[in-house]
N, C-alpha and C. Protein backbone atom coordinates (compact mmCIF):
# COMPACT_ATOMS: atom_id res chain seq x y z
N UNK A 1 55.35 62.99 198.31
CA UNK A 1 56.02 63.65 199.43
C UNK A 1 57.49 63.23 199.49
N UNK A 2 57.95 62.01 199.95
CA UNK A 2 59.45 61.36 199.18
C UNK A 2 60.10 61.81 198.09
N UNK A 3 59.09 61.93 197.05
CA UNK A 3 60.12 62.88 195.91
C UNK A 3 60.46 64.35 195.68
N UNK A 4 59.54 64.80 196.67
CA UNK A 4 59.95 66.33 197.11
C UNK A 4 61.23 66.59 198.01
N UNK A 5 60.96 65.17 198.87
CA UNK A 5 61.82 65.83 199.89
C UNK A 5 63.65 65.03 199.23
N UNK A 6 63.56 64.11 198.37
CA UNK A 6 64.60 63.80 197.66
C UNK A 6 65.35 64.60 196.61
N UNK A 7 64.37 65.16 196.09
CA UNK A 7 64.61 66.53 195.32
C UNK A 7 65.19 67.58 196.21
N UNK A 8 64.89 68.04 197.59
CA UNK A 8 65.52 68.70 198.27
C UNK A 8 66.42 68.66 198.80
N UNK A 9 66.84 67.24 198.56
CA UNK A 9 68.41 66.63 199.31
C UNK A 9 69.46 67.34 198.22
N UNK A 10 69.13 66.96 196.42
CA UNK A 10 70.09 67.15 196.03
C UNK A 10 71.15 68.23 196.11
N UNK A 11 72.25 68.13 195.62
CA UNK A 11 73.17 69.19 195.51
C UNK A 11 72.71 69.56 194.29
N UNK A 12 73.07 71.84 194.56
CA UNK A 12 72.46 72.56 193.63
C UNK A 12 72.99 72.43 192.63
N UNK A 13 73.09 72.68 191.33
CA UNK A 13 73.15 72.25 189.92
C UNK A 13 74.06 73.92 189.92
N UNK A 14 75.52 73.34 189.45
CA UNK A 14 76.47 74.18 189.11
C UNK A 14 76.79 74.37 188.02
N UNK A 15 76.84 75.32 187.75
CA UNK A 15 76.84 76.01 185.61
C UNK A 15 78.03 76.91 185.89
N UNK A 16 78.62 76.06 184.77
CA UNK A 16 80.15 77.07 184.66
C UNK A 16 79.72 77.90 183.27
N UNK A 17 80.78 79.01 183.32
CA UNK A 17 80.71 80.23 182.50
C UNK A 17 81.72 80.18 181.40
N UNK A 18 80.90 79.80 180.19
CA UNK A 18 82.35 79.66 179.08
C UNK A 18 82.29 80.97 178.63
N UNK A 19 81.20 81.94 178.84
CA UNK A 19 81.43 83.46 177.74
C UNK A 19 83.07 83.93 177.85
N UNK A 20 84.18 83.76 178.47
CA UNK A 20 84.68 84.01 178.36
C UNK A 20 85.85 83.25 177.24
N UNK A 21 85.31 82.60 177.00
CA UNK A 21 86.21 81.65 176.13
C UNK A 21 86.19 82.22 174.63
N UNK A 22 87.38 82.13 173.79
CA UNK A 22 87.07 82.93 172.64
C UNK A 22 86.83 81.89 171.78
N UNK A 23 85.88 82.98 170.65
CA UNK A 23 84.91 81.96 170.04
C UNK A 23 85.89 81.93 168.42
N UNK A 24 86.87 82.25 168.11
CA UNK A 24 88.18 82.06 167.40
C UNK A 24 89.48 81.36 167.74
N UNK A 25 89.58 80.57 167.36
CA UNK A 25 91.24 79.95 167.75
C UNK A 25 91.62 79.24 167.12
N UNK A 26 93.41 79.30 166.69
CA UNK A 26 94.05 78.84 165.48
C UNK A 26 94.71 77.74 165.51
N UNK A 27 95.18 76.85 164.61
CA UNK A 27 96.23 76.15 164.88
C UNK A 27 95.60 75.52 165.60
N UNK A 28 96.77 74.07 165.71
CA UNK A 28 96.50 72.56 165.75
C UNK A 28 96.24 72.20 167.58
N UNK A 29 95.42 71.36 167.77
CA UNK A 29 95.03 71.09 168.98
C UNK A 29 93.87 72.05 169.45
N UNK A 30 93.35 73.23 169.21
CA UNK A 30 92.24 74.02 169.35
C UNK A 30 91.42 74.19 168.19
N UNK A 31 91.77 74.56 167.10
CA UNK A 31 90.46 74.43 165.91
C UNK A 31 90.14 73.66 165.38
N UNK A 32 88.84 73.19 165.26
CA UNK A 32 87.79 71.80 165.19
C UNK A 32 88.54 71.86 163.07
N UNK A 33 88.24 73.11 163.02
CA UNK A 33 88.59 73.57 161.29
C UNK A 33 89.91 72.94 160.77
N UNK A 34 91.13 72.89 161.88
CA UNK A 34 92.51 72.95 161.72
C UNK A 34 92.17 71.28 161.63
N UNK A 35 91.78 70.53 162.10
CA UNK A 35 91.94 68.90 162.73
C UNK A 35 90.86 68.26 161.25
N UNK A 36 90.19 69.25 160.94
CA UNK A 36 89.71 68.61 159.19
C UNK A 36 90.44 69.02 158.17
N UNK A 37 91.07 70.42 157.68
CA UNK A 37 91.99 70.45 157.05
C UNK A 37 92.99 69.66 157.10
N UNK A 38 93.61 68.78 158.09
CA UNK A 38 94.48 68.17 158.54
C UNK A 38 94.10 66.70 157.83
N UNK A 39 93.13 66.47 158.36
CA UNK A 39 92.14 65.02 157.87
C UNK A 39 92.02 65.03 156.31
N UNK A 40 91.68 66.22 155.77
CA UNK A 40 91.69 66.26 153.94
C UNK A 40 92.89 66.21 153.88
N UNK A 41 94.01 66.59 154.17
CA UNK A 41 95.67 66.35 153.63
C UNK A 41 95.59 65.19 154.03
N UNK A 42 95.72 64.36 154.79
CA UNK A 42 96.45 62.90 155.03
C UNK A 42 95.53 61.96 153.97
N UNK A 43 93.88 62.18 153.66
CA UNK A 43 93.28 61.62 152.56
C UNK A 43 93.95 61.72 151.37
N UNK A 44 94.10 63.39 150.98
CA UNK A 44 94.12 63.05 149.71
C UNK A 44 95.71 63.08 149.28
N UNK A 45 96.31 63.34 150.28
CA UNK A 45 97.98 62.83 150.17
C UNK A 45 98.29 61.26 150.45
N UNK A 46 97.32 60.74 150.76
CA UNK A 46 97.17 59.03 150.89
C UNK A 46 97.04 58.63 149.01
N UNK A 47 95.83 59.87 148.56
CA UNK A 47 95.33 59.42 147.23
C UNK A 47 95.99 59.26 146.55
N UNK A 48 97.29 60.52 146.35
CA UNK A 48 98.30 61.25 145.57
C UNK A 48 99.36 59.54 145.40
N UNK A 49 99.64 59.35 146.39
CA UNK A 49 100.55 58.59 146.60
C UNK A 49 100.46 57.39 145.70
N UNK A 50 98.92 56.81 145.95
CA UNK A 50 98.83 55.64 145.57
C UNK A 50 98.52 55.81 143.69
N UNK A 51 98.60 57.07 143.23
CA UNK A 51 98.29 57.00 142.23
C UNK A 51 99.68 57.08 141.67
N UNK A 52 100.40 58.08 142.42
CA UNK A 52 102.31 57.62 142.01
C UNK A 52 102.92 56.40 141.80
N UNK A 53 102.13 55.65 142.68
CA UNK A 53 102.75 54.09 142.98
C UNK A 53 102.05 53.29 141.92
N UNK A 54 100.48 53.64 141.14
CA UNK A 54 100.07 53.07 139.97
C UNK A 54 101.47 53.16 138.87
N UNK A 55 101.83 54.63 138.86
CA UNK A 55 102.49 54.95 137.66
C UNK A 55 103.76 54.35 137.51
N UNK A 56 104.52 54.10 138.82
CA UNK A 56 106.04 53.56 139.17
C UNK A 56 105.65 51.83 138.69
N UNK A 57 103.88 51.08 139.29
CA UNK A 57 103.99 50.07 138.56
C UNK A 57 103.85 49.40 137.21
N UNK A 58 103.47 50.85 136.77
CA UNK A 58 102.81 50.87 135.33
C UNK A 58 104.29 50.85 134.75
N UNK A 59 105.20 50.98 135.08
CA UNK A 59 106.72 51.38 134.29
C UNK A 59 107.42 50.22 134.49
N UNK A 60 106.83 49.32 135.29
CA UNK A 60 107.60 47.73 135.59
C UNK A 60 107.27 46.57 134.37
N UNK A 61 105.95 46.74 134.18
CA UNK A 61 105.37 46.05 132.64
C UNK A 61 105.58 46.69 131.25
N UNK A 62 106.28 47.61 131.18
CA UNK A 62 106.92 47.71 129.85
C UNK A 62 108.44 47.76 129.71
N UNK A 63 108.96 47.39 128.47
CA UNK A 63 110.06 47.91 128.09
C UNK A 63 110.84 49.43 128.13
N UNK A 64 109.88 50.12 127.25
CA UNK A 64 109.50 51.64 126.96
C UNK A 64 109.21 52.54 127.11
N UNK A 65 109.71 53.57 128.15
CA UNK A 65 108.62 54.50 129.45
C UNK A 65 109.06 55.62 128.58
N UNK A 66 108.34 56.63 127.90
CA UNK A 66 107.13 55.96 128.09
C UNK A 66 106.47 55.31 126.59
N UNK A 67 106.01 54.24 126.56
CA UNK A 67 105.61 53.60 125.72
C UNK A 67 105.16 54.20 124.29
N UNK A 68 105.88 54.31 123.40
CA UNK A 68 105.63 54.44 121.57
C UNK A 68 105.00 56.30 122.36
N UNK A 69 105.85 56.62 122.89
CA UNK A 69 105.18 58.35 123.16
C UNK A 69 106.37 59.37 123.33
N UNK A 70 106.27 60.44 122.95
CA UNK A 70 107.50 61.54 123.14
C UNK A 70 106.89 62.36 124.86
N UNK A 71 108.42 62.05 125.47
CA UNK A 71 108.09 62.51 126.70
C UNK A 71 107.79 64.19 126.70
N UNK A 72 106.82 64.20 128.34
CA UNK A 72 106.33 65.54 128.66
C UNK A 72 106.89 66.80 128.11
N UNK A 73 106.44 68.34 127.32
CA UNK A 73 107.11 69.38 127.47
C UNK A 73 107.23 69.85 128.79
N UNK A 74 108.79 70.47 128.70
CA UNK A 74 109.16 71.17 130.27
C UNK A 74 108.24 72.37 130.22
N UNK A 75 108.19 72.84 129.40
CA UNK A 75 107.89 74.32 129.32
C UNK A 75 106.69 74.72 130.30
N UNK A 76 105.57 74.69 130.11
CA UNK A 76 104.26 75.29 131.03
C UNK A 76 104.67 74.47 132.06
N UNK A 77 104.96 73.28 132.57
CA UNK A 77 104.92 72.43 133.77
C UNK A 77 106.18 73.27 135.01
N UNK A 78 107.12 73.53 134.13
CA UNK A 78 107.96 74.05 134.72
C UNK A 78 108.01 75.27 135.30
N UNK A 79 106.97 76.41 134.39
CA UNK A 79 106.73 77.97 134.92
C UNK A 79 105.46 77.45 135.86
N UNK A 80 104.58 76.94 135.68
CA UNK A 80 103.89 76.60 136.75
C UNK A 80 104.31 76.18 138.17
N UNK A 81 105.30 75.59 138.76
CA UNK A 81 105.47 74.66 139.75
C UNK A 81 106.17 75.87 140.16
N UNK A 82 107.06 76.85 139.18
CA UNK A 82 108.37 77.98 139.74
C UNK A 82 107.04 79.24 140.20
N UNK A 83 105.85 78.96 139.62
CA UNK A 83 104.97 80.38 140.24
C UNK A 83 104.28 79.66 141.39
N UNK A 84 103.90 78.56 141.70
CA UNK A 84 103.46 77.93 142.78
C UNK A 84 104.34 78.04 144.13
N UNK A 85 105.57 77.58 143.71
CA UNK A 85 106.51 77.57 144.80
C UNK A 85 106.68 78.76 145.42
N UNK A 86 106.83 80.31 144.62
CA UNK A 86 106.93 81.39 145.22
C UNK A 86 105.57 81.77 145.66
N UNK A 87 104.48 81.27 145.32
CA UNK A 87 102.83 81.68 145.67
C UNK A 87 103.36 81.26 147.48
N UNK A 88 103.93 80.40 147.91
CA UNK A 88 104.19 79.94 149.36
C UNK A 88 104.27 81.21 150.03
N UNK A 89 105.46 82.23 149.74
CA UNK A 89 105.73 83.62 150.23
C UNK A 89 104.18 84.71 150.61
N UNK A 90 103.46 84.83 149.30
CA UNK A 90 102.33 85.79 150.17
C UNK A 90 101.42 84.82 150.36
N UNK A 91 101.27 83.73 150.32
CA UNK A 91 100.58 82.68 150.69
C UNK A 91 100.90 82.63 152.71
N UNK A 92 101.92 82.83 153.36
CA UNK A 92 102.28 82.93 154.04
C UNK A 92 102.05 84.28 155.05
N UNK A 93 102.12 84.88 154.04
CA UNK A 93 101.84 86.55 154.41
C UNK A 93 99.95 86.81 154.84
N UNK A 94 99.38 85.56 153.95
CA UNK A 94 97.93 86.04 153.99
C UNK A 94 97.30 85.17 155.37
N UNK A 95 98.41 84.02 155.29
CA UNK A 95 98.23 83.43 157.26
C UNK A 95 98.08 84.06 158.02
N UNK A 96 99.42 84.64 157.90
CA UNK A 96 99.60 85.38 159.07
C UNK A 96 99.09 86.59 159.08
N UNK A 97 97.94 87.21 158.11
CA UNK A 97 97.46 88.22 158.35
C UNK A 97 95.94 87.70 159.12
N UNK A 98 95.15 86.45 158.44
CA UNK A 98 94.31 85.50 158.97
C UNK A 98 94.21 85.64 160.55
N UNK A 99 95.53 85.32 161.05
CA UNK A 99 96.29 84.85 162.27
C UNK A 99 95.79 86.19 163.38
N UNK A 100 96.44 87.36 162.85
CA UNK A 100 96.48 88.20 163.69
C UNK A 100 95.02 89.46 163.36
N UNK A 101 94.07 88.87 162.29
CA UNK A 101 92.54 89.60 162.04
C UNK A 101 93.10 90.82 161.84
N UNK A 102 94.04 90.86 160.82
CA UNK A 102 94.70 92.32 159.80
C UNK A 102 93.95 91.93 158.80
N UNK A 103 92.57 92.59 158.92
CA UNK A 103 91.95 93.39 157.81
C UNK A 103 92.64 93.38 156.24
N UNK A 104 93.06 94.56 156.09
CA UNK A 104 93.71 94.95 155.27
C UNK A 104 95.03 93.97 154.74
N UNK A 105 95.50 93.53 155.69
CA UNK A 105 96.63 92.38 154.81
C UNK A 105 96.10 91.27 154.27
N UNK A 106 95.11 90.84 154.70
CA UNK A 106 93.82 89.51 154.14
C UNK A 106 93.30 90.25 153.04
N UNK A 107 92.85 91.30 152.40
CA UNK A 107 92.54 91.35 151.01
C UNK A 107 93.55 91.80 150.33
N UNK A 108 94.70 92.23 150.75
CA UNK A 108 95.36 92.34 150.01
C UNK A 108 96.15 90.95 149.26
N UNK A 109 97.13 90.03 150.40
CA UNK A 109 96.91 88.64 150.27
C UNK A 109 96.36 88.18 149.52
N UNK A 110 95.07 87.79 149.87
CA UNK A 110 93.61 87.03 149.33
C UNK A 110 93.71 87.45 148.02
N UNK A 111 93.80 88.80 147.68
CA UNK A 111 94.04 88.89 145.92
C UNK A 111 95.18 88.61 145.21
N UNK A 112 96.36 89.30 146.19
CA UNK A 112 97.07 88.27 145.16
C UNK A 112 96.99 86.66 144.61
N UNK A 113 96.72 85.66 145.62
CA UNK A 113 96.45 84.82 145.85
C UNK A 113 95.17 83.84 144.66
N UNK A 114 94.62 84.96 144.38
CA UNK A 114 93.24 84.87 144.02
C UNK A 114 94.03 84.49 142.54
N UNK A 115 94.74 86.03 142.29
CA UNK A 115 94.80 86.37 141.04
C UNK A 115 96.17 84.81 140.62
N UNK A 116 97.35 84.72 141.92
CA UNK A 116 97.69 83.44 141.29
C UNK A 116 97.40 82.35 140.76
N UNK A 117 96.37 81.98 141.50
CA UNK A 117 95.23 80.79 141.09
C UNK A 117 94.93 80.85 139.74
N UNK A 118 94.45 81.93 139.58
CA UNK A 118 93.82 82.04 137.81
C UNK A 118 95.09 81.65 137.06
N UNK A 119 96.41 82.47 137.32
CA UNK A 119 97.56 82.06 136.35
C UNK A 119 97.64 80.70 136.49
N UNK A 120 98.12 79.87 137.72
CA UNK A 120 98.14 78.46 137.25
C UNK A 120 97.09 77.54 137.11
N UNK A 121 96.05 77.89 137.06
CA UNK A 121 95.03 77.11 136.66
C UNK A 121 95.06 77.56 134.53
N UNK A 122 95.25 78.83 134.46
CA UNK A 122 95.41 79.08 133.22
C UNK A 122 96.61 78.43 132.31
N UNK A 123 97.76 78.18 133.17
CA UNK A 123 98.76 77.42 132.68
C UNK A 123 98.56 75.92 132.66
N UNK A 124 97.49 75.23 133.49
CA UNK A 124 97.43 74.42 133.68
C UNK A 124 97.04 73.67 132.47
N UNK A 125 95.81 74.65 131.59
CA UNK A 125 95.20 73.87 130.17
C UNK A 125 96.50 73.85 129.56
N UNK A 126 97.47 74.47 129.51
CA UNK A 126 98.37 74.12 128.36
C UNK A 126 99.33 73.05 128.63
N UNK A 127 99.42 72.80 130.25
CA UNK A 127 100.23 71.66 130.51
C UNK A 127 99.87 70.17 130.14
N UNK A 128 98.49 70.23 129.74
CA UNK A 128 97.94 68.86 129.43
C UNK A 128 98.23 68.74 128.06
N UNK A 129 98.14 69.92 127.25
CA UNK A 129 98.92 69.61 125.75
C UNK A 129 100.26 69.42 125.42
N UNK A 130 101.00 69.65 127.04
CA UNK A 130 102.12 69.56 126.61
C UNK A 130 102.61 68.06 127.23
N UNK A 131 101.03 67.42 127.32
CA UNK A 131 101.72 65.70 127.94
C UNK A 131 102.20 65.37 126.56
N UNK A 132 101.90 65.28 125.93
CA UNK A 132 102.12 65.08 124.63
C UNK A 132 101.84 63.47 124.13
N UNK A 133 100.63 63.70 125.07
CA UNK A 133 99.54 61.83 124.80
C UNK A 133 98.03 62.17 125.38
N UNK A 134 97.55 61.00 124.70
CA UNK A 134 95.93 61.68 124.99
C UNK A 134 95.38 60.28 126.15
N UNK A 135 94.75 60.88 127.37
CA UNK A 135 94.34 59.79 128.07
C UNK A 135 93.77 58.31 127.76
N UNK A 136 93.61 58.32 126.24
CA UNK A 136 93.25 57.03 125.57
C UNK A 136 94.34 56.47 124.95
N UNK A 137 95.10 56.86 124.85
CA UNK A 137 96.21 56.40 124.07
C UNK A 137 96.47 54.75 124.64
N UNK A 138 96.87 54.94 125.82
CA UNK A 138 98.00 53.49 126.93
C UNK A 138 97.82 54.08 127.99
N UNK A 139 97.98 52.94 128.64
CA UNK A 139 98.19 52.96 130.60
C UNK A 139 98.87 53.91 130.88
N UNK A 140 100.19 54.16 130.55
CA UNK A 140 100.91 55.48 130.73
C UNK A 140 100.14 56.41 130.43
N UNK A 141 99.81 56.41 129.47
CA UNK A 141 99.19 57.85 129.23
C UNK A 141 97.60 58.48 129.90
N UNK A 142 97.09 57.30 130.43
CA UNK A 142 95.76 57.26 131.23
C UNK A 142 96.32 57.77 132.75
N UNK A 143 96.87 57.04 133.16
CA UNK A 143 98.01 57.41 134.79
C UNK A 143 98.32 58.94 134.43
N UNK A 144 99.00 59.30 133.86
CA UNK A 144 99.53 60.58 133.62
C UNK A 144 98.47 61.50 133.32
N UNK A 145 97.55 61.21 132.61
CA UNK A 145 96.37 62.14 133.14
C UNK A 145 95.31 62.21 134.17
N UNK A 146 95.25 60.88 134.45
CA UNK A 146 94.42 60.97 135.60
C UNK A 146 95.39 61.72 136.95
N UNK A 147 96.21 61.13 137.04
CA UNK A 147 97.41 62.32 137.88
C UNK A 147 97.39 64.07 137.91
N UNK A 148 97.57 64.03 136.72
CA UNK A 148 97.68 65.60 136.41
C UNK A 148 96.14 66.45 136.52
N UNK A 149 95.27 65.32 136.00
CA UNK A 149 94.14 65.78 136.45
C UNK A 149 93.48 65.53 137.86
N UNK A 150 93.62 64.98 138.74
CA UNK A 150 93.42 65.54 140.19
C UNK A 150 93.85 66.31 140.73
N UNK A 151 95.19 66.75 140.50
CA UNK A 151 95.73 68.10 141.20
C UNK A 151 95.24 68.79 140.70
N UNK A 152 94.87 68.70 139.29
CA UNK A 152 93.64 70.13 138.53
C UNK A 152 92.65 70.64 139.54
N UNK A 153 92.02 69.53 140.11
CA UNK A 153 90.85 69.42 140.73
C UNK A 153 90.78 69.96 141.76
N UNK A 154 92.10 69.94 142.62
CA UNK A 154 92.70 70.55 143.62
C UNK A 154 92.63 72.17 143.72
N UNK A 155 93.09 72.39 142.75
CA UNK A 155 93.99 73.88 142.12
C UNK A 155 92.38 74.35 141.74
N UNK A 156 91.52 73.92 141.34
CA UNK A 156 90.28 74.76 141.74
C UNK A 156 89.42 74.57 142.60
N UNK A 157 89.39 73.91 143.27
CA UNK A 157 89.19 73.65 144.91
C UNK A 157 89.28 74.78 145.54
N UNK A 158 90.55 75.02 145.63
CA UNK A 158 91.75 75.60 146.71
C UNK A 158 91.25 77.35 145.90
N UNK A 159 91.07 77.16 144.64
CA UNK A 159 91.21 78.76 144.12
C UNK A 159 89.59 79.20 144.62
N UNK A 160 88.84 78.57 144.24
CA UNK A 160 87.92 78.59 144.30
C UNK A 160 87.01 79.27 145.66
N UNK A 161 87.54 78.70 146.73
CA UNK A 161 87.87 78.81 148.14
C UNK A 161 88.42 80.31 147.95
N UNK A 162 89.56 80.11 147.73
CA UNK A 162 90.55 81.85 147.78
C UNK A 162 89.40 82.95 147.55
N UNK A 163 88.93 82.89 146.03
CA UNK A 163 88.22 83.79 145.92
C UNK A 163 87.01 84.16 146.35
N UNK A 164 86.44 83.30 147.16
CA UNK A 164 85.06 83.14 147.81
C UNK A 164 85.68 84.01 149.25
N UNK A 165 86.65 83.69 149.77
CA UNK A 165 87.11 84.60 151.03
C UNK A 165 87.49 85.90 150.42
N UNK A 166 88.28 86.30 149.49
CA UNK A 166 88.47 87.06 148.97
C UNK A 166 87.16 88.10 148.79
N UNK A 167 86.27 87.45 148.33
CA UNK A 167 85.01 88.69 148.31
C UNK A 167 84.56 89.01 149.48
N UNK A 168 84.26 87.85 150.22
CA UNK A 168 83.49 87.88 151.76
C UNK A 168 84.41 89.35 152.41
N UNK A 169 85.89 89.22 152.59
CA UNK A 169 86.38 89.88 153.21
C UNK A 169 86.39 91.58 152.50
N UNK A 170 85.78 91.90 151.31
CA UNK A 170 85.42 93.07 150.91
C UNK A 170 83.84 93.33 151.38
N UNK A 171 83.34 92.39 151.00
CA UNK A 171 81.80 92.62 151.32
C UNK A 171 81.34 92.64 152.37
N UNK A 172 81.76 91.60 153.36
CA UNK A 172 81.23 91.38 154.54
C UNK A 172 80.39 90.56 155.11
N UNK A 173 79.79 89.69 155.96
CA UNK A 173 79.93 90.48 157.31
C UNK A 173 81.19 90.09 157.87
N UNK A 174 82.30 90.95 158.04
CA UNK A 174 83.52 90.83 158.67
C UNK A 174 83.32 89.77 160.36
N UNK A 175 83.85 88.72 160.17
CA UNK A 175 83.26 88.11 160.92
C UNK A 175 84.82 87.15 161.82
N UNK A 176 84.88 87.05 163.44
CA UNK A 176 86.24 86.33 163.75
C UNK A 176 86.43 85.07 162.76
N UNK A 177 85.38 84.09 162.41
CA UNK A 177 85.54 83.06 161.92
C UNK A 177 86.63 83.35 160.81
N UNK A 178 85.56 84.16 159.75
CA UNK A 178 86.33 84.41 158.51
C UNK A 178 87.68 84.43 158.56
N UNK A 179 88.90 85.25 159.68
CA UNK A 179 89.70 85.22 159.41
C UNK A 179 90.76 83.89 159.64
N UNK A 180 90.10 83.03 160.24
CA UNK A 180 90.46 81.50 160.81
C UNK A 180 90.02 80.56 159.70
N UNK A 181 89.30 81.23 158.61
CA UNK A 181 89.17 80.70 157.04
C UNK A 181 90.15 80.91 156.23
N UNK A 182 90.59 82.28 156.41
CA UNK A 182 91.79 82.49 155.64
C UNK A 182 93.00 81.51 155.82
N UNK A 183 93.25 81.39 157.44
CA UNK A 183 94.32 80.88 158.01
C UNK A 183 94.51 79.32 157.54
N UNK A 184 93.41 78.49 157.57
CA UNK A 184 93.14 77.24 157.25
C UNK A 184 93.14 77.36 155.45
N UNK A 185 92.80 78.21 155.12
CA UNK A 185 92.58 77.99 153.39
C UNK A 185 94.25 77.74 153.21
N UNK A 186 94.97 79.18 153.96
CA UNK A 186 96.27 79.22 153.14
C UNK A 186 97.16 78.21 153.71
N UNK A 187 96.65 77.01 154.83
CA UNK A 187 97.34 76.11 154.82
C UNK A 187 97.28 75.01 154.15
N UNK A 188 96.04 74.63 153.33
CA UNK A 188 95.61 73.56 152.56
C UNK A 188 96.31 74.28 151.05
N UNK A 189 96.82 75.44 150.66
CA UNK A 189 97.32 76.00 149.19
C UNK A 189 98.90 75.28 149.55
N UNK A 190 99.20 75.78 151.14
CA UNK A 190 100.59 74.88 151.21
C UNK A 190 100.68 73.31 150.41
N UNK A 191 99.59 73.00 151.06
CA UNK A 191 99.53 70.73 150.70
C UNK A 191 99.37 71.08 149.32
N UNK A 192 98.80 71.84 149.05
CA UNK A 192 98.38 72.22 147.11
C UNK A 192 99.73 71.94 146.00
N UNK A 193 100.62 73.02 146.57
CA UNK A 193 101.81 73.29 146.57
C UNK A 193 103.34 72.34 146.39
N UNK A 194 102.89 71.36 147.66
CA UNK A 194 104.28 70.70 148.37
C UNK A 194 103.57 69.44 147.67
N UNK A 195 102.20 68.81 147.18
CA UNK A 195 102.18 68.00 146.41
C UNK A 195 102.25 67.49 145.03
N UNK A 196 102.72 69.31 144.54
CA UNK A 196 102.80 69.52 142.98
C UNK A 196 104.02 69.25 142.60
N UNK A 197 104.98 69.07 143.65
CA UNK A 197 106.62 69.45 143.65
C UNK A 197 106.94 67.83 143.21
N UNK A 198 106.48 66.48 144.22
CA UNK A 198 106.94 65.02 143.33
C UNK A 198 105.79 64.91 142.11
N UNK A 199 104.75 65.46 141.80
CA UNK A 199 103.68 64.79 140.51
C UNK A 199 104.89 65.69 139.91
N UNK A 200 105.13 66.60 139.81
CA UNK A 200 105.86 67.27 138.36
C UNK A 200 107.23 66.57 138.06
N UNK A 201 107.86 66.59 139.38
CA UNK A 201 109.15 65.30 139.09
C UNK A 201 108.63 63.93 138.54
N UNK A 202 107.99 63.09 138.74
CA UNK A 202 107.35 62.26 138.38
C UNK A 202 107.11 62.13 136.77
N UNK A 203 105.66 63.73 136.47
CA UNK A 203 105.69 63.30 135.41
C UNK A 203 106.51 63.53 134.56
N UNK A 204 107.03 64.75 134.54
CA UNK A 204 107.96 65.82 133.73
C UNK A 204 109.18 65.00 133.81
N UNK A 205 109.90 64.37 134.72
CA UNK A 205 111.23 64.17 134.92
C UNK A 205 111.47 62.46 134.75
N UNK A 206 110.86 61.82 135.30
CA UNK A 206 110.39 60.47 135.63
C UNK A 206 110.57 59.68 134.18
N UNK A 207 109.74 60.24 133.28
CA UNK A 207 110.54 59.34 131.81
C UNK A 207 111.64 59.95 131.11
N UNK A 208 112.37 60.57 131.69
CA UNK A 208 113.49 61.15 131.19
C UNK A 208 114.61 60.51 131.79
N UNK A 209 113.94 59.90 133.29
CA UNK A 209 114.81 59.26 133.73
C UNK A 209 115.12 57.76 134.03
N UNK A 210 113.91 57.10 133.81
CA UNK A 210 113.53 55.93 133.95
C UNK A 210 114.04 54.87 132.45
């Protein structure tokens, strides 16, 4: 009888109404998506770093940088980083199509995008022949590939991703998320991008100048 009538004391149980809340939203401080993309850049730009800082110490214990080896060809490293850098432009374009759930500018985007990926991932096999050392060779030459080969790893990551939205958004189910996939993909191709710009100075330039 006491717990009936204590039960009847309480105050009624108030339920607020989120249906109105949208179940899409971009950019930093609202998407749970934006605050892990965010979290993978500061990781693996933590990674990047410390593997730069192997290579800068790897150049303190020799005489010879780089050691009994003919430095990097410019050639593929260089058309690569000059098609990356302009990939930023519809890379940008396919955000902001993400951004505003334009249909039609997201596959269009998304393919170019798609189709860049393949070129520098395709340029990419020839940039490793043009280290012009084999990861067994020396420390230098182990650093310099293990370097060049994580951003590999990256660059099909990131493509990989592209083209997986890329189909979704032909096939379907056209969905709000999806286009808040796009938006987040083409900001992680940015970090792709803006971290290729010191590894290529580094490797390409770095014993030319050191």
């Amino acid at each position: 009888m006491s717990a009936s009538i204590a039960n009847s004391q309480q105050p009624p149980r108030r339920e607020i109404d989120v249906s109105a809340l949208p179940k899409t939203v971009f950019g930093s401080g609202q998407s749970i998506l934006w605050w892990g993309t965010m979290g993978m850049v500061v990781i693996e730009g933590t990674f990047f770093a410390l593997l730069l800082a192997s290579y800068f110490y790897l150049r303190t214990r020799v005489t010879d940088w780089p050691p009994a080896q003919t430095v990097p060809s410019l050639n593929f490293g260089t058309i690569n980083i000059a098609i990356a850098v302009l990939s930023l432009i519809p890379n940008y374009l396919a955000k902001k199509a993400g951004s505003s759930f334009n249909l039609a500018g997201c596959r269009l985007w998304l393919t170019i995008m798609s189709l860049i990926s393949i070129v520098c991932l395709f340029l990419r096999w020839f940039e490793f022949s043009s280290l012009n050392c084999m990861w067994y060779d020396n420390a230098y030459a182990s650093v310099t590939w293990t370097i060049l080969g994580m951003h590999t790893v990256h660059l099909i990551t990131d493509g990989f991703d592209t083209w997986i939205l890329n189909i979704m958004m032909f096939t379907g189910p056209i969905q709000g998320k999806r286009f808040m996939d796009v938006s987040e993909n083409a900001l992680y191709w940015n970090f792709v991008v803006l971290a290729w710009i010191p590894i290529y100075l580094v490797l390409y330039w770095a014993p030319r100048w050191l």
